[in-house]
C-alpha atoms as a PDB file:
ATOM      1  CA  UNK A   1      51.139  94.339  95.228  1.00  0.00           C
ATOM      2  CA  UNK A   2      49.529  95.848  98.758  1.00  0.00           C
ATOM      3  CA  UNK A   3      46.394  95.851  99.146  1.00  0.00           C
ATOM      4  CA  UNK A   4      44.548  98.330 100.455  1.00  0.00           C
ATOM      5  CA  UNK A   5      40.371  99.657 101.148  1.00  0.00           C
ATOM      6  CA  UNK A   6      38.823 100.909  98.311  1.00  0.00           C
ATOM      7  CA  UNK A   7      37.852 103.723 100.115  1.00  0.00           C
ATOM      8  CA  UNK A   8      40.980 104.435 101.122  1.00  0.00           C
ATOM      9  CA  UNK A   9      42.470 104.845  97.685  1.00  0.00           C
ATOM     10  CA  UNK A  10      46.294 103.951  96.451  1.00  0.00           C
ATOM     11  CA  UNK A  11      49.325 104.945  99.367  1.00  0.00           C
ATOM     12  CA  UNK A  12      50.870 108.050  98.336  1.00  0.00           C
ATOM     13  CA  UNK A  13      54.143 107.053  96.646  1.00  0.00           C
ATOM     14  CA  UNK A  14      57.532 108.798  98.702  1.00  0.00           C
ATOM     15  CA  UNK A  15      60.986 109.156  96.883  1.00  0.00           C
ATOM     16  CA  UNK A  16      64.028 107.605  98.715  1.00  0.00           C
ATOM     17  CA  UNK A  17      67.552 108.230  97.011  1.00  0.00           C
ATOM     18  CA  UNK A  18      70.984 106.475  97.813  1.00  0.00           C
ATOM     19  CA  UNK A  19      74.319 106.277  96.527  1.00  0.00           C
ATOM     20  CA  UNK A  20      76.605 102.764  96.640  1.00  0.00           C
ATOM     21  CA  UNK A  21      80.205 103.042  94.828  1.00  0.00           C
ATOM     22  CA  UNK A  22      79.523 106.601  93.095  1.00  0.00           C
ATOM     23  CA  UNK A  23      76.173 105.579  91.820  1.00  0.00           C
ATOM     24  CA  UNK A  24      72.538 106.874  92.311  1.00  0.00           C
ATOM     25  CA  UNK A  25      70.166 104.861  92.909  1.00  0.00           C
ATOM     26  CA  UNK A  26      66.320 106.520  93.411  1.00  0.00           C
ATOM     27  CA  UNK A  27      63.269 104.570  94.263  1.00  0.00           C
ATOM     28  CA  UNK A  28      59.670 105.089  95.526  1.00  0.00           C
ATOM     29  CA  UNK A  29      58.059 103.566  98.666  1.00  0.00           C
ATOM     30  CA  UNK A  30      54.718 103.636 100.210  1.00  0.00           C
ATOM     31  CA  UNK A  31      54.284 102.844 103.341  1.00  0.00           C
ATOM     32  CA  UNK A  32      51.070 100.122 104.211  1.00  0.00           C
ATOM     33  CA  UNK A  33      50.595  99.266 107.747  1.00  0.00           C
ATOM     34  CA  UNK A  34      53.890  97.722 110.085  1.00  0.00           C
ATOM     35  CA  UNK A  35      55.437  97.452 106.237  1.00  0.00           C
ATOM     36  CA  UNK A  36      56.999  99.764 103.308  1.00  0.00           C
ATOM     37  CA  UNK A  37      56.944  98.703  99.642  1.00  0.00           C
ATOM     38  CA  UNK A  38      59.952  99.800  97.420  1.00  0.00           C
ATOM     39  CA  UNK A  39      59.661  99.913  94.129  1.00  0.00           C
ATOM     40  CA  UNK A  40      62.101 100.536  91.322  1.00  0.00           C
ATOM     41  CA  UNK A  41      61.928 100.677  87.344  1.00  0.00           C
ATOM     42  CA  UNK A  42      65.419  98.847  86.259  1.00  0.00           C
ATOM     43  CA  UNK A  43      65.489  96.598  89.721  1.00  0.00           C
ATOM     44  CA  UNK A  44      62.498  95.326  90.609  1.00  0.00           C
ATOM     45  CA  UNK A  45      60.036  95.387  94.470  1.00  0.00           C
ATOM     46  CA  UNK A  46      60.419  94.338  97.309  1.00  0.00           C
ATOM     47  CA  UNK A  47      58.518  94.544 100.579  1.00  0.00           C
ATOM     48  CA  UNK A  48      59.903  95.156 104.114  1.00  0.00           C
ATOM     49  CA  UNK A  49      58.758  94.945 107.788  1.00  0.00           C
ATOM     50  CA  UNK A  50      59.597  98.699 109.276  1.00  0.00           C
ATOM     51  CA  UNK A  51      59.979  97.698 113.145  1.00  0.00           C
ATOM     52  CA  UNK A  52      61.430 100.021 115.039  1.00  0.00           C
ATOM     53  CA  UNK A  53      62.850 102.321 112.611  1.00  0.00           C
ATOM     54  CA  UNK A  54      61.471 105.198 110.639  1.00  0.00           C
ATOM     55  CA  UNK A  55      60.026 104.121 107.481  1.00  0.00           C
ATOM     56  CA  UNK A  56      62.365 106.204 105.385  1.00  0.00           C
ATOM     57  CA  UNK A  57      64.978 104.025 106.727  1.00  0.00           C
ATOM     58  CA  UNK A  58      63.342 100.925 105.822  1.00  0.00           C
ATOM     59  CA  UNK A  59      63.354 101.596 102.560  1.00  0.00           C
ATOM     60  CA  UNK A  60      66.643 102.700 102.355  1.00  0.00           C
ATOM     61  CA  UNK A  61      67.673  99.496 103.543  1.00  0.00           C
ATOM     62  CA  UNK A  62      65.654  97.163 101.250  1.00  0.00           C
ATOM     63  CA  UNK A  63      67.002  99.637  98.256  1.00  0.00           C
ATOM     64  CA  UNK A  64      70.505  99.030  99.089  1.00  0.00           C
ATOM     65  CA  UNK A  65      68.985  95.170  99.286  1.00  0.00           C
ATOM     66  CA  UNK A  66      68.112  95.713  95.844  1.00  0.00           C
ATOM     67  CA  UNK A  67      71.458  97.070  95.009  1.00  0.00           C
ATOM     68  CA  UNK A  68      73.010  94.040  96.379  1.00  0.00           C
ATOM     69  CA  UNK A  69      70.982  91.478  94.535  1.00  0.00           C
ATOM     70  CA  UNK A  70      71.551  93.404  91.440  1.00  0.00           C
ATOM     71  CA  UNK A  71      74.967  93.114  91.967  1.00  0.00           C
ATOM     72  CA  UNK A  72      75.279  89.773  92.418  1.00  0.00           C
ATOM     73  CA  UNK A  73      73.300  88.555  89.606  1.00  0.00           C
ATOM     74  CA  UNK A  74      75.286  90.499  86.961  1.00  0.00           C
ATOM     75  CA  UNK A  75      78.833  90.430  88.527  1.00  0.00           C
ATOM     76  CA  UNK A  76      79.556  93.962  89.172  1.00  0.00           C
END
């Protein structure tokens, strides 16, 4: 979990939405500093560096990450 100033209160959660092989996949990310946070109900966090890109990007990438994993575990 992020942390974050107490004065500064808890990120502001953004939706991000993706679709891999017909299926929807929607997610929320906040954004702390040079990293986003991702965070689903049925697959899990993760955490990602943003870089160069624009942080709605990031966490489309580490939700398709989470996709992947997913995927792998349970053989689909």
């Amino acid at each position: 979990m992020p942390r974050y100033k107490s004065s500064e209160g808890r990120p502001v959660g953004r939706s991000v939405r993706i679709e891999v092989d017909g299926q929807h996949y929607e997610a929320t990310y906040t954004i702390d500093g040079p990293a986003v946070t991702v965070e689903t109900l049925l697959l899990g966090s993760t955490r990602v560096l943003i870089g160069d890109r624009p942080p709605e990007i990031a966490a489309r990438v580490a939700l398709l990450e989470l996709v992947h994993a997913s995927m792998r575990r349970t053989g689909s």
